[in-house]
Every structure is written in structure tokens, then in C-alpha cells.
PDB file of N, CA and C in Angstrom:
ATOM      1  N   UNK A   1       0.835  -1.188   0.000  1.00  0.00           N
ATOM      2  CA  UNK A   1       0.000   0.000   0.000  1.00  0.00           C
ATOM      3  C   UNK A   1       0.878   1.250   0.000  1.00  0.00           C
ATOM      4  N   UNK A   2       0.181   2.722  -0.526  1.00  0.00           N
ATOM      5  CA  UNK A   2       1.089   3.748  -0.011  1.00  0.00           C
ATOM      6  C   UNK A   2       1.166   3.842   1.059  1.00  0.00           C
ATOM      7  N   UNK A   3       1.901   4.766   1.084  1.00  0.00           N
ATOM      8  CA  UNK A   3       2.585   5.493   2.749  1.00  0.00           C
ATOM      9  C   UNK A   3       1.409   6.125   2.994  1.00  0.00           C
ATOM     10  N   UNK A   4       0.476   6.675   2.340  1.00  0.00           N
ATOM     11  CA  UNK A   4      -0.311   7.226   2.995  1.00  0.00           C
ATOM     12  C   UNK A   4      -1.515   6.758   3.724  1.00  0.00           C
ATOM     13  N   UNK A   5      -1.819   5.316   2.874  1.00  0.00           N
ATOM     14  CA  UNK A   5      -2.675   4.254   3.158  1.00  0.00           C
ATOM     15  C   UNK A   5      -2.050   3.987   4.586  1.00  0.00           C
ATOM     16  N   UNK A   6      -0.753   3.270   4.472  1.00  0.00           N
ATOM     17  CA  UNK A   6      -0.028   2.733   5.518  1.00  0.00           C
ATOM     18  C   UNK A   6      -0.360   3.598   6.855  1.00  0.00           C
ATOM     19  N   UNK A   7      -0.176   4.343   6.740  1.00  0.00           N
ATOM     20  CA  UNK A   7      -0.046   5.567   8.079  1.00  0.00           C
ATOM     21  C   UNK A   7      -1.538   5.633   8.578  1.00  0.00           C
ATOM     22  N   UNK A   8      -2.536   5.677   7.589  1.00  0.00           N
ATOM     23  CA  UNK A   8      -3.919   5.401   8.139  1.00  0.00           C
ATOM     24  C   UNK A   8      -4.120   4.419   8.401  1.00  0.00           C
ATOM     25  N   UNK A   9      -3.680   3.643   7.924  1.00  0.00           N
ATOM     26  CA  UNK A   9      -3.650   2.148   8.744  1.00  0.00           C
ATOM     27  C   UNK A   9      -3.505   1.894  10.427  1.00  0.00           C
ATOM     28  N   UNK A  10      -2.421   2.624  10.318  1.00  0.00           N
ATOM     29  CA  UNK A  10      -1.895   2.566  11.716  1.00  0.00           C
ATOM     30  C   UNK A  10      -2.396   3.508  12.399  1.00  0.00           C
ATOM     31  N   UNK A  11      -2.679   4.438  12.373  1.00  0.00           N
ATOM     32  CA  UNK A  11      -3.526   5.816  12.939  1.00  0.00           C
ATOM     33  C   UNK A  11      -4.798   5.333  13.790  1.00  0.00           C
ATOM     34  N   UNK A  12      -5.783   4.631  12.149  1.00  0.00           N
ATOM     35  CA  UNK A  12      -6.770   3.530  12.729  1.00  0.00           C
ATOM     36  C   UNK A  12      -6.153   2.566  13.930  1.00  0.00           C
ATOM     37  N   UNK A  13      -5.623   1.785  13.810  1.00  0.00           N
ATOM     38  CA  UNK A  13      -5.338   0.968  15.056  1.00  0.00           C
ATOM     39  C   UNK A  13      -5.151   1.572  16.104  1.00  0.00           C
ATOM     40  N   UNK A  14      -4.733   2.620  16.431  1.00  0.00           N
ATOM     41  CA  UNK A  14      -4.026   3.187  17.537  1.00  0.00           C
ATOM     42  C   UNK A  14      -5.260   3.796  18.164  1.00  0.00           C
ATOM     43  N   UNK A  15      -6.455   4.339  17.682  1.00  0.00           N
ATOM     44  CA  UNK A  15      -7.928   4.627  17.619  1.00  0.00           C
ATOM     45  C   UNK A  15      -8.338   3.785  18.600  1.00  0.00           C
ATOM     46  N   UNK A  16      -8.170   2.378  18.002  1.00  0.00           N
ATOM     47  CA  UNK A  16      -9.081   1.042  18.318  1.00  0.00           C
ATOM     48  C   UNK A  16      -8.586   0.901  19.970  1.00  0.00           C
ATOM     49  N   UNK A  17      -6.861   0.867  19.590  1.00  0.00           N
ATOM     50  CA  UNK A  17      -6.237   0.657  21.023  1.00  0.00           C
ATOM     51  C   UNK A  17      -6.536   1.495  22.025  1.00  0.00           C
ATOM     52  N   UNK A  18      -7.011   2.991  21.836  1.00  0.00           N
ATOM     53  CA  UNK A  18      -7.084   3.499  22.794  1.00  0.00           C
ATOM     54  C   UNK A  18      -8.335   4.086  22.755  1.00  0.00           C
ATOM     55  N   UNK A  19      -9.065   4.217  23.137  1.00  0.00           N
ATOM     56  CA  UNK A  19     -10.545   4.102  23.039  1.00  0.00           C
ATOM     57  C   UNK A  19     -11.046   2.824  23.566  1.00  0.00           C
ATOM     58  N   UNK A  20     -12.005   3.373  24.558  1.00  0.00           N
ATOM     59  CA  UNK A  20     -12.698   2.334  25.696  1.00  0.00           C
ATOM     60  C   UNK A  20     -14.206   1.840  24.284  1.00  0.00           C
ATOM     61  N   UNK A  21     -14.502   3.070  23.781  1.00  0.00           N
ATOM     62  CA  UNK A  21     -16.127   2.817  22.721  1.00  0.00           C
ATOM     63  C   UNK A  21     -15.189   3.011  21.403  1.00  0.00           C
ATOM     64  N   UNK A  22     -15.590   2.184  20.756  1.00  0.00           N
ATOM     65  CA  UNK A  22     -14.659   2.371  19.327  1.00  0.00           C
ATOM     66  C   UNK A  22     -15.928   2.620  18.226  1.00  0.00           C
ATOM     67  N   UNK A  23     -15.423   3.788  17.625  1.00  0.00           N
ATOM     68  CA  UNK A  23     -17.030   3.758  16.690  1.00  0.00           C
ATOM     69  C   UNK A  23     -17.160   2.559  16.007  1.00  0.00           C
ATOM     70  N   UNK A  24     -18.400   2.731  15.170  1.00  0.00           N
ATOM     71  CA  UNK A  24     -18.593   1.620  14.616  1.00  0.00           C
ATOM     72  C   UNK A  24     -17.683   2.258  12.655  1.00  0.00           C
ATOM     73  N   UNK A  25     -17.647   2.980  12.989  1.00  0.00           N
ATOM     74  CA  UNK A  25     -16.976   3.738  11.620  1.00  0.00           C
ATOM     75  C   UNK A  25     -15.295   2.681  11.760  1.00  0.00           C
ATOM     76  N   UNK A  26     -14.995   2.510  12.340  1.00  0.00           N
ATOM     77  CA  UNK A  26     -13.098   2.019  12.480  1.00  0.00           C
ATOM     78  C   UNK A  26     -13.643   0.566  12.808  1.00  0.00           C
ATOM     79  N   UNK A  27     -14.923   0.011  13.394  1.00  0.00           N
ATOM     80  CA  UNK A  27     -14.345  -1.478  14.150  1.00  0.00           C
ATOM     81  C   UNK A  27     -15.944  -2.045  14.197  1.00  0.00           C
ATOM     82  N   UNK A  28     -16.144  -2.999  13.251  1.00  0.00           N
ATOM     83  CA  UNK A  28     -17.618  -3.489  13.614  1.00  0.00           C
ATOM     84  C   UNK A  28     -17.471  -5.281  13.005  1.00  0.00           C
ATOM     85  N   UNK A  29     -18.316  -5.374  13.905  1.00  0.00           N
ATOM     86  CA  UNK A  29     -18.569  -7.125  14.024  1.00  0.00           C
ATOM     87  C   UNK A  29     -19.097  -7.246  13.017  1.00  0.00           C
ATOM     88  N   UNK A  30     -18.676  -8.302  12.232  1.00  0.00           N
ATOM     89  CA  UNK A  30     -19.298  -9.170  11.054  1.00  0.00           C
ATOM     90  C   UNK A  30     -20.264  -9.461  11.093  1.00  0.00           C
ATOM     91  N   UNK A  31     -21.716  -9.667  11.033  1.00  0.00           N
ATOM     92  CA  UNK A  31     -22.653 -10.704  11.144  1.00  0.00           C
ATOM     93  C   UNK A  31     -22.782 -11.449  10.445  1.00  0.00           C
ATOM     94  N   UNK A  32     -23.151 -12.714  10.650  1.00  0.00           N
ATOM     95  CA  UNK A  32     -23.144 -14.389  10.380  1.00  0.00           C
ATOM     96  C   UNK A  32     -21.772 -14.906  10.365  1.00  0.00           C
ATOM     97  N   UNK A  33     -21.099 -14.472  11.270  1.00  0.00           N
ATOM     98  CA  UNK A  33     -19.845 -15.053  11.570  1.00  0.00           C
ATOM     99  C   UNK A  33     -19.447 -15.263  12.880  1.00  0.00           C
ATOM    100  N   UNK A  34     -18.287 -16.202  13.089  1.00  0.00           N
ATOM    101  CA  UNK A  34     -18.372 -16.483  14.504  1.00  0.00           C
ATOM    102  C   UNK A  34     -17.453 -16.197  15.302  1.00  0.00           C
ATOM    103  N   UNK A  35     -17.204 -14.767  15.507  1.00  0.00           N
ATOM    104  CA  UNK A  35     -16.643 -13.708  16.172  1.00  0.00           C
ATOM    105  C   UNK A  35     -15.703 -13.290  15.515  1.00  0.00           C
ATOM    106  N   UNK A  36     -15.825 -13.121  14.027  1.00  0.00           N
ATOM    107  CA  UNK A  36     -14.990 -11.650  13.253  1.00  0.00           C
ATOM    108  C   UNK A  36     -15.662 -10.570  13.418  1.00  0.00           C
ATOM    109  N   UNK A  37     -14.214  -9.754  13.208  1.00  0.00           N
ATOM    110  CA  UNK A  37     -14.995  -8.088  13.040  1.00  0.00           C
ATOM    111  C   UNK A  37     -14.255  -7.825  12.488  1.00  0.00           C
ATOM    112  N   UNK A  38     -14.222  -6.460  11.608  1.00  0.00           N
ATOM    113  CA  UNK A  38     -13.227  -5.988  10.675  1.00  0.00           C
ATOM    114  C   UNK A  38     -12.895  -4.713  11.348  1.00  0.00           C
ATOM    115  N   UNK A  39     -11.796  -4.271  11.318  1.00  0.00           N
ATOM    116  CA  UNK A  39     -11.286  -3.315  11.060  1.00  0.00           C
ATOM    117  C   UNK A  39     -11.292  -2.178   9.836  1.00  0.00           C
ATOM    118  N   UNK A  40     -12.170  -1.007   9.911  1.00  0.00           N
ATOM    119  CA  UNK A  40     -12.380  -0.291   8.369  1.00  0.00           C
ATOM    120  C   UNK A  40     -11.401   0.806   8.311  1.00  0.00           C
ATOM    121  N   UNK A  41     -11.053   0.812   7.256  1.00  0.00           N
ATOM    122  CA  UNK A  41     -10.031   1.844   7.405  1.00  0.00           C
ATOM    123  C   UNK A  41     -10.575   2.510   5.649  1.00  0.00           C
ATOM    124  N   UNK A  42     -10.446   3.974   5.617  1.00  0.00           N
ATOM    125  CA  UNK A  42     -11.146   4.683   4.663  1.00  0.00           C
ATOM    126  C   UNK A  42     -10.221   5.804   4.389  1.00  0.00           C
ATOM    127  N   UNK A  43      -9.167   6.077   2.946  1.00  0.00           N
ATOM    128  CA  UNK A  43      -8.726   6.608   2.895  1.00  0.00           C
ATOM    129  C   UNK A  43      -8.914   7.326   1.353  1.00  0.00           C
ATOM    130  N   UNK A  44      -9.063   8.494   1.086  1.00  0.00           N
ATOM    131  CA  UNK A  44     -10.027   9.009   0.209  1.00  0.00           C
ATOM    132  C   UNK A  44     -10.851   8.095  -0.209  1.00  0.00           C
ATOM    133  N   UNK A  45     -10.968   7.840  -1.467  1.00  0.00           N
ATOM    134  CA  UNK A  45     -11.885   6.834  -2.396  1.00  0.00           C
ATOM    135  C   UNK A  45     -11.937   5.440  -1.591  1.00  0.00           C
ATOM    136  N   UNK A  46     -10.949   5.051  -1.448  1.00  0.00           N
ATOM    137  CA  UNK A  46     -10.455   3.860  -1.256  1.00  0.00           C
ATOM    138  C   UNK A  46     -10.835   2.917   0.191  1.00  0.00           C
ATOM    139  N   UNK A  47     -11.376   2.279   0.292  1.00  0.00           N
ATOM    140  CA  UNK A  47     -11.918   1.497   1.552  1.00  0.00           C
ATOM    141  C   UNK A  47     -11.114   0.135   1.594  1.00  0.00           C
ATOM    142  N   UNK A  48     -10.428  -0.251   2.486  1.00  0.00           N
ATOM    143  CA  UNK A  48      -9.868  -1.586   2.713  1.00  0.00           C
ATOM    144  C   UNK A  48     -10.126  -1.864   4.337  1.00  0.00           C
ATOM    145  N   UNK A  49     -10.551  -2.978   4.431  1.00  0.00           N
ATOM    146  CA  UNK A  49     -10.982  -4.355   6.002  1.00  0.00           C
ATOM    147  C   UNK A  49      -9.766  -5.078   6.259  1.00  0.00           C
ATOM    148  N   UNK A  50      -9.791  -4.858   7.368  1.00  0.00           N
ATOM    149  CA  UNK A  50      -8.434  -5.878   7.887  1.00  0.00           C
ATOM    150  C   UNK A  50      -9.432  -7.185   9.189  1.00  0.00           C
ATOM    151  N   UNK A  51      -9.337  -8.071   8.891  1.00  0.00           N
ATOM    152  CA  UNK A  51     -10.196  -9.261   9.712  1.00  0.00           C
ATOM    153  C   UNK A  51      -9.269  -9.550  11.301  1.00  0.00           C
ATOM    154  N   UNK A  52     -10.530  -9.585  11.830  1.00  0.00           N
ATOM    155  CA  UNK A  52      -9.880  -9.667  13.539  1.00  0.00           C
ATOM    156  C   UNK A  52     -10.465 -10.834  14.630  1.00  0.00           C
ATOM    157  N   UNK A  53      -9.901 -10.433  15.579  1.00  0.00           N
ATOM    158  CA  UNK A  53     -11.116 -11.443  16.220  1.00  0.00           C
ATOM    159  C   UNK A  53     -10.511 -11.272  17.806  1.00  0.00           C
ATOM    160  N   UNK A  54     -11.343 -11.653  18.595  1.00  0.00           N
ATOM    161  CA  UNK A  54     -10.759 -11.207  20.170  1.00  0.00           C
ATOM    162  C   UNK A  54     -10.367 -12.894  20.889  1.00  0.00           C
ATOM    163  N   UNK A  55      -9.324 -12.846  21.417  1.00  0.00           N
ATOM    164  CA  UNK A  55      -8.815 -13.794  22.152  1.00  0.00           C
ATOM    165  C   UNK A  55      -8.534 -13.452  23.703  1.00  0.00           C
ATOM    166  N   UNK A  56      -9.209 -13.952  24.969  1.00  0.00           N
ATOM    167  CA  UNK A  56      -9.086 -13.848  26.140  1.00  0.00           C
ATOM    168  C   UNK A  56      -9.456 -12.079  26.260  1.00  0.00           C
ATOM    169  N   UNK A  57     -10.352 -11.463  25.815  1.00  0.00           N
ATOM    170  CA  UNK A  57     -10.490 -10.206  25.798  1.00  0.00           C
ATOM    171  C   UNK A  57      -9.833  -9.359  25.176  1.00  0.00           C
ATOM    172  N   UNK A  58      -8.751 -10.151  24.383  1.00  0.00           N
ATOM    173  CA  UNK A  58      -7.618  -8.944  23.842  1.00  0.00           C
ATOM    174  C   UNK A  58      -7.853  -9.484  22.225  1.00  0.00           C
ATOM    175  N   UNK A  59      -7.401  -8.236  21.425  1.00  0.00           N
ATOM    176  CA  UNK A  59      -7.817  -8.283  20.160  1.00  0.00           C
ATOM    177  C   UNK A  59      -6.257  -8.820  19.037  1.00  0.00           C
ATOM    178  N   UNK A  60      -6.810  -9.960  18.532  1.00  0.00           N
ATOM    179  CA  UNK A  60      -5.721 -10.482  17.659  1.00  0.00           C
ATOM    180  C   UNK A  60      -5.863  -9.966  16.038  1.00  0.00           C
ATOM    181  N   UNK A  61      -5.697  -8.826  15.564  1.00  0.00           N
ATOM    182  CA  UNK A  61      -5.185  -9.069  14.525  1.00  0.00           C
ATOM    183  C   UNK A  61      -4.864 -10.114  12.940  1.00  0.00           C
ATOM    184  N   UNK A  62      -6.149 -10.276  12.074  1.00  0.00           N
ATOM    185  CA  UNK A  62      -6.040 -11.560  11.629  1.00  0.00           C
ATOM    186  C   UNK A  62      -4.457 -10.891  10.620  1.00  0.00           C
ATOM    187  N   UNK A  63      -3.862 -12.163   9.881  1.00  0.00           N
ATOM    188  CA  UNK A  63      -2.508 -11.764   8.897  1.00  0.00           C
ATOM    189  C   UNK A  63      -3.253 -11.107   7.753  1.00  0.00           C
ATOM    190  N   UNK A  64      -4.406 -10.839   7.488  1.00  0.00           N
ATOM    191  CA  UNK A  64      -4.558 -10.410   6.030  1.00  0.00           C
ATOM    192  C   UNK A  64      -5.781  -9.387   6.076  1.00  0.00           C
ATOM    193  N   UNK A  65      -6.198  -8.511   5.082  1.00  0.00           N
ATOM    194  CA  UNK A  65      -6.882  -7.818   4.796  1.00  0.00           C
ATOM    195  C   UNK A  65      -6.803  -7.389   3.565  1.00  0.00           C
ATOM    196  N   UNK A  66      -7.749  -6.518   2.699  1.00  0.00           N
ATOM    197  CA  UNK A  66      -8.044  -6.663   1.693  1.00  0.00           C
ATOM    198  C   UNK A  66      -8.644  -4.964   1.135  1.00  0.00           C
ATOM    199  N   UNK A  67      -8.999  -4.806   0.073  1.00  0.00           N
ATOM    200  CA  UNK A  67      -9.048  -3.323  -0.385  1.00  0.00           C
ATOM    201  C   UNK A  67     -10.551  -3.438  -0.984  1.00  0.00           C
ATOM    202  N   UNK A  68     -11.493  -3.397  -0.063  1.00  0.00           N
ATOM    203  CA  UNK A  68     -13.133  -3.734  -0.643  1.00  0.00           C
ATOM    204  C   UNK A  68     -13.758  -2.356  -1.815  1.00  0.00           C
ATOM    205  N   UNK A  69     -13.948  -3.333  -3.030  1.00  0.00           N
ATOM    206  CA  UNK A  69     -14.466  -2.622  -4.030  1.00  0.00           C
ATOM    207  C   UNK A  69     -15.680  -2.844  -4.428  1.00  0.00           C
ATOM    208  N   UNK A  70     -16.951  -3.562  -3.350  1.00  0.00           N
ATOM    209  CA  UNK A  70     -18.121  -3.806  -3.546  1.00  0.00           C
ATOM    210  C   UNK A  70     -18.355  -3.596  -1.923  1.00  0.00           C
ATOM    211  N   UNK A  71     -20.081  -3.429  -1.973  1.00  0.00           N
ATOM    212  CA  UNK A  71     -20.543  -3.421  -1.116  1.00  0.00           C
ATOM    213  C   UNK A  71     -20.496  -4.385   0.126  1.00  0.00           C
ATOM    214  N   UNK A  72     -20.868  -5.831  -0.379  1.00  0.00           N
ATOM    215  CA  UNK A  72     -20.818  -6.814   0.364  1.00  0.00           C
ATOM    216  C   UNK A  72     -19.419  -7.296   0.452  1.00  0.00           C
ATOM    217  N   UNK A  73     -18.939  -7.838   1.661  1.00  0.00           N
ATOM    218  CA  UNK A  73     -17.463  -8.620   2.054  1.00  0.00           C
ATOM    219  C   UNK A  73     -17.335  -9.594   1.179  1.00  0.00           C
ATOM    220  N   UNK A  74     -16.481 -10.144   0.092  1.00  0.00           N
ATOM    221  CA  UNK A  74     -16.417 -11.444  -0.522  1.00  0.00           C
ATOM    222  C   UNK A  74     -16.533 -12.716   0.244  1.00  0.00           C
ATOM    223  N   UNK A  75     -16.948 -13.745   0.359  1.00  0.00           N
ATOM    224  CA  UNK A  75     -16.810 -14.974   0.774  1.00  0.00           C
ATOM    225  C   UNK A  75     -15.480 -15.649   0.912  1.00  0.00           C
ATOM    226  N   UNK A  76     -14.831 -15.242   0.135  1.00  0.00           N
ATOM    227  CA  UNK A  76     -13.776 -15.788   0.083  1.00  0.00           C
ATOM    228  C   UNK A  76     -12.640 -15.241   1.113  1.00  0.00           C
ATOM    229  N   UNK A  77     -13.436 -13.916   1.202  1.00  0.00           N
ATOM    230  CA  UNK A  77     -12.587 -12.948   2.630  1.00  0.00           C
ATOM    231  C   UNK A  77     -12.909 -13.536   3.636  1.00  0.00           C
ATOM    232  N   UNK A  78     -14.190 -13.718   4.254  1.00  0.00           N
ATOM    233  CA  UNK A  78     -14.535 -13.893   5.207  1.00  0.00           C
ATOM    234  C   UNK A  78     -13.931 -15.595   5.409  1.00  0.00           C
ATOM    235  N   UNK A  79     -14.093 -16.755   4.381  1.00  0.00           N
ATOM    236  CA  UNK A  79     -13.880 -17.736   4.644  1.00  0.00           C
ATOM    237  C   UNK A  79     -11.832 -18.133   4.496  1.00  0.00           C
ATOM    238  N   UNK A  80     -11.345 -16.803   4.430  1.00  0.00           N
ATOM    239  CA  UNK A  80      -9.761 -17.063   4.452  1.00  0.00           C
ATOM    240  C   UNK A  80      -9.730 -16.532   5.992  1.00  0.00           C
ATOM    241  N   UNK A  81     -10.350 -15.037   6.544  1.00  0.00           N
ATOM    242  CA  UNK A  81     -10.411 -14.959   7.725  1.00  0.00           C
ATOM    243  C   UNK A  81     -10.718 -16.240   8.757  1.00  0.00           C
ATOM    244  N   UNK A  82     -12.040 -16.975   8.512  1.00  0.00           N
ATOM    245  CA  UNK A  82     -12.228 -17.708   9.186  1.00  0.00           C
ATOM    246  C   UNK A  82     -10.915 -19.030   9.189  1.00  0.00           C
ATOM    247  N   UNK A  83     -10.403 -19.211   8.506  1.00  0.00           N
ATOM    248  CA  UNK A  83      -9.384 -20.266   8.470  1.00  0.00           C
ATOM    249  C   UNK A  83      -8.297 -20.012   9.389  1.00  0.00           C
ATOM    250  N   UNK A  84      -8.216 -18.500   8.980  1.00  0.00           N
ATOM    251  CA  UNK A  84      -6.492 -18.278   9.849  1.00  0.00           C
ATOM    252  C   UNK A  84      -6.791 -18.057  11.285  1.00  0.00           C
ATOM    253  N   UNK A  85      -8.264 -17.757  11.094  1.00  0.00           N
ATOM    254  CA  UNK A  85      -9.053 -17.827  12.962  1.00  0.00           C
ATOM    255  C   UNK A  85      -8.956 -19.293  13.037  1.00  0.00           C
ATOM    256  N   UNK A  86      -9.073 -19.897  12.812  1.00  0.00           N
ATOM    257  CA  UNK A  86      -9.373 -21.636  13.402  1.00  0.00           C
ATOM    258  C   UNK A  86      -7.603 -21.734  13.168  1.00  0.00           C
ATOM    259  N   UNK A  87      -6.566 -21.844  12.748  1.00  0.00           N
ATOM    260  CA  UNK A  87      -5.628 -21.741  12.445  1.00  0.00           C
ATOM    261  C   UNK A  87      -4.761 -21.700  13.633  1.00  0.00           C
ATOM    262  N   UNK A  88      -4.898 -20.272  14.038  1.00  0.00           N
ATOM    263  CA  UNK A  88      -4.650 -19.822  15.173  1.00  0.00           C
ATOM    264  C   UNK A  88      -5.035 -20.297  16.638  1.00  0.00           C
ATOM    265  N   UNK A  89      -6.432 -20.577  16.920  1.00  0.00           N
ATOM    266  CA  UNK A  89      -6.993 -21.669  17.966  1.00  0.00           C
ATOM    267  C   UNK A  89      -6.089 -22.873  17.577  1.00  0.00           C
ATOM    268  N   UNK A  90      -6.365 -23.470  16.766  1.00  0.00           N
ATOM    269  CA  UNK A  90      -5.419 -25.019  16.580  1.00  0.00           C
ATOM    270  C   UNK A  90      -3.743 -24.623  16.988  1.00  0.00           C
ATOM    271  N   UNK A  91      -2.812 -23.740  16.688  1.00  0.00           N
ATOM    272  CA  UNK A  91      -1.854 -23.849  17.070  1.00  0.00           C
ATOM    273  C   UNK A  91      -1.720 -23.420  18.654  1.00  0.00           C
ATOM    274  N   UNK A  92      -2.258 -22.487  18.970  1.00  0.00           N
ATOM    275  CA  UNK A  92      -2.868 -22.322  20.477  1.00  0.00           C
ATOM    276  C   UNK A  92      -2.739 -23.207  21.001  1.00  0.00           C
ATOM    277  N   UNK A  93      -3.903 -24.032  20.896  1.00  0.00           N
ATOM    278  CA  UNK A  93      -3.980 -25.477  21.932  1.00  0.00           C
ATOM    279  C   UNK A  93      -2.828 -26.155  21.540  1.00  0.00           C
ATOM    280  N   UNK A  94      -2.093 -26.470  20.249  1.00  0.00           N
ATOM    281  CA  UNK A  94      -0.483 -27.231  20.321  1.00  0.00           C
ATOM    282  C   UNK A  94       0.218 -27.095  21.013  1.00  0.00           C
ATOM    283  N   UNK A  95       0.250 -25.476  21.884  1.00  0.00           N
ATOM    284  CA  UNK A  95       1.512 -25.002  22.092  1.00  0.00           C
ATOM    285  C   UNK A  95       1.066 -25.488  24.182  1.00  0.00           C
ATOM    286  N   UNK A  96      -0.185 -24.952  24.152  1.00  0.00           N
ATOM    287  CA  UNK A  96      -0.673 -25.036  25.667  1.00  0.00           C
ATOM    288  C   UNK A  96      -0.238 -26.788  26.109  1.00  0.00           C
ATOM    289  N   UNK A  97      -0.709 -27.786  25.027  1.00  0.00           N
ATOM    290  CA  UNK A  97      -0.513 -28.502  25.366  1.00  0.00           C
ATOM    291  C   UNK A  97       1.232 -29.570  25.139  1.00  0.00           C
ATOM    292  N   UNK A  98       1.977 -28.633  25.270  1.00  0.00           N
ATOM    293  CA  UNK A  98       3.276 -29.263  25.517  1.00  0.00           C
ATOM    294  C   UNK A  98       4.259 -28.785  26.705  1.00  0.00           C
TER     295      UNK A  98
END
């Protein structure tokens, strides 16, 4: 992404982190999913979601996000999010249990 994208990127997060009420403009739950939320980040024209999800109350960061050029989330977003969420639980419990 540009630098300028980039920097709103991070601007956004730092929002999320500090802020007790996070609007729903920067951080809203997916519905029909089983505990994503995206991260929105809106920089002129351009709208891109970064996929998340909360672990023990604290918010993990999914590895990927994407630059949405339709209304609705692709399937294919939501079902790569959901993978690297189950992904993440599965290596979790590997690690707890050694």
C-alpha cells in the first residue's frame, strides 16, 4: 500500500487501542460469523478491512486484509479470515498442550 494508506492504517489501530467505545466507523462485528470483526479503514476513495477477532479479551489481529471494491465482504474474505481464525486456535492449543 502507499505510505499514505499505511499511516492510516496505523492511525486507525491506535484509535481502536485506545478508546474504551470504538465507533462503529473504524471497528464493527461481522454478522453471520463467529466472532470476526473488521477493522475499516477509509482513505479518500479507497476502503480496505483488515479481519480480527478477540482472544481472552484482547484483540488479535487476523494476517490479512483486503481493499473492498463492492458493497458486500467477498466470501472468500470472510472464509480465508475464518481459516487463519481456526488456524490460530489449533496452534494455540499445540503449544498449551506441551
Amino acid at each position: 500500500q502507499t505510505i499514505k494508506v499505511q499511516k492510516k492504517i496505523l492511525w486507525t489501530l491506535r484509535v481502536i487501542e485506545d478508546l474504551d467505545r470504538i465507533p462503529e466507523v473504524y471497528f464493527k462485528h461481522l454478522e453471520s460469523t463467529s466472532g470476526l470483526y473488521e477493522i475499516r479503514v477509509q482513505s479518500g476513495s479507497d476502503i480496505f478491512r483488515i479481519f480480527c477477532f478477540f482472544d481472552n479479551n484482547n484483540l488479535v489481529v487476523v494476517g490479512h486484509g483486503f481493499q473492498k471494491k463492492t458493497q458486500k465482504t467477498p466470501d472468500k474474505e470472510l472464509e480465508r479470515a475464518a481459516k487463519i481464525k481456526r488456524e490460530y486456535y489449533e496452534e494455540k492449543k499445540l503449544n498449551n498442550s506441551k
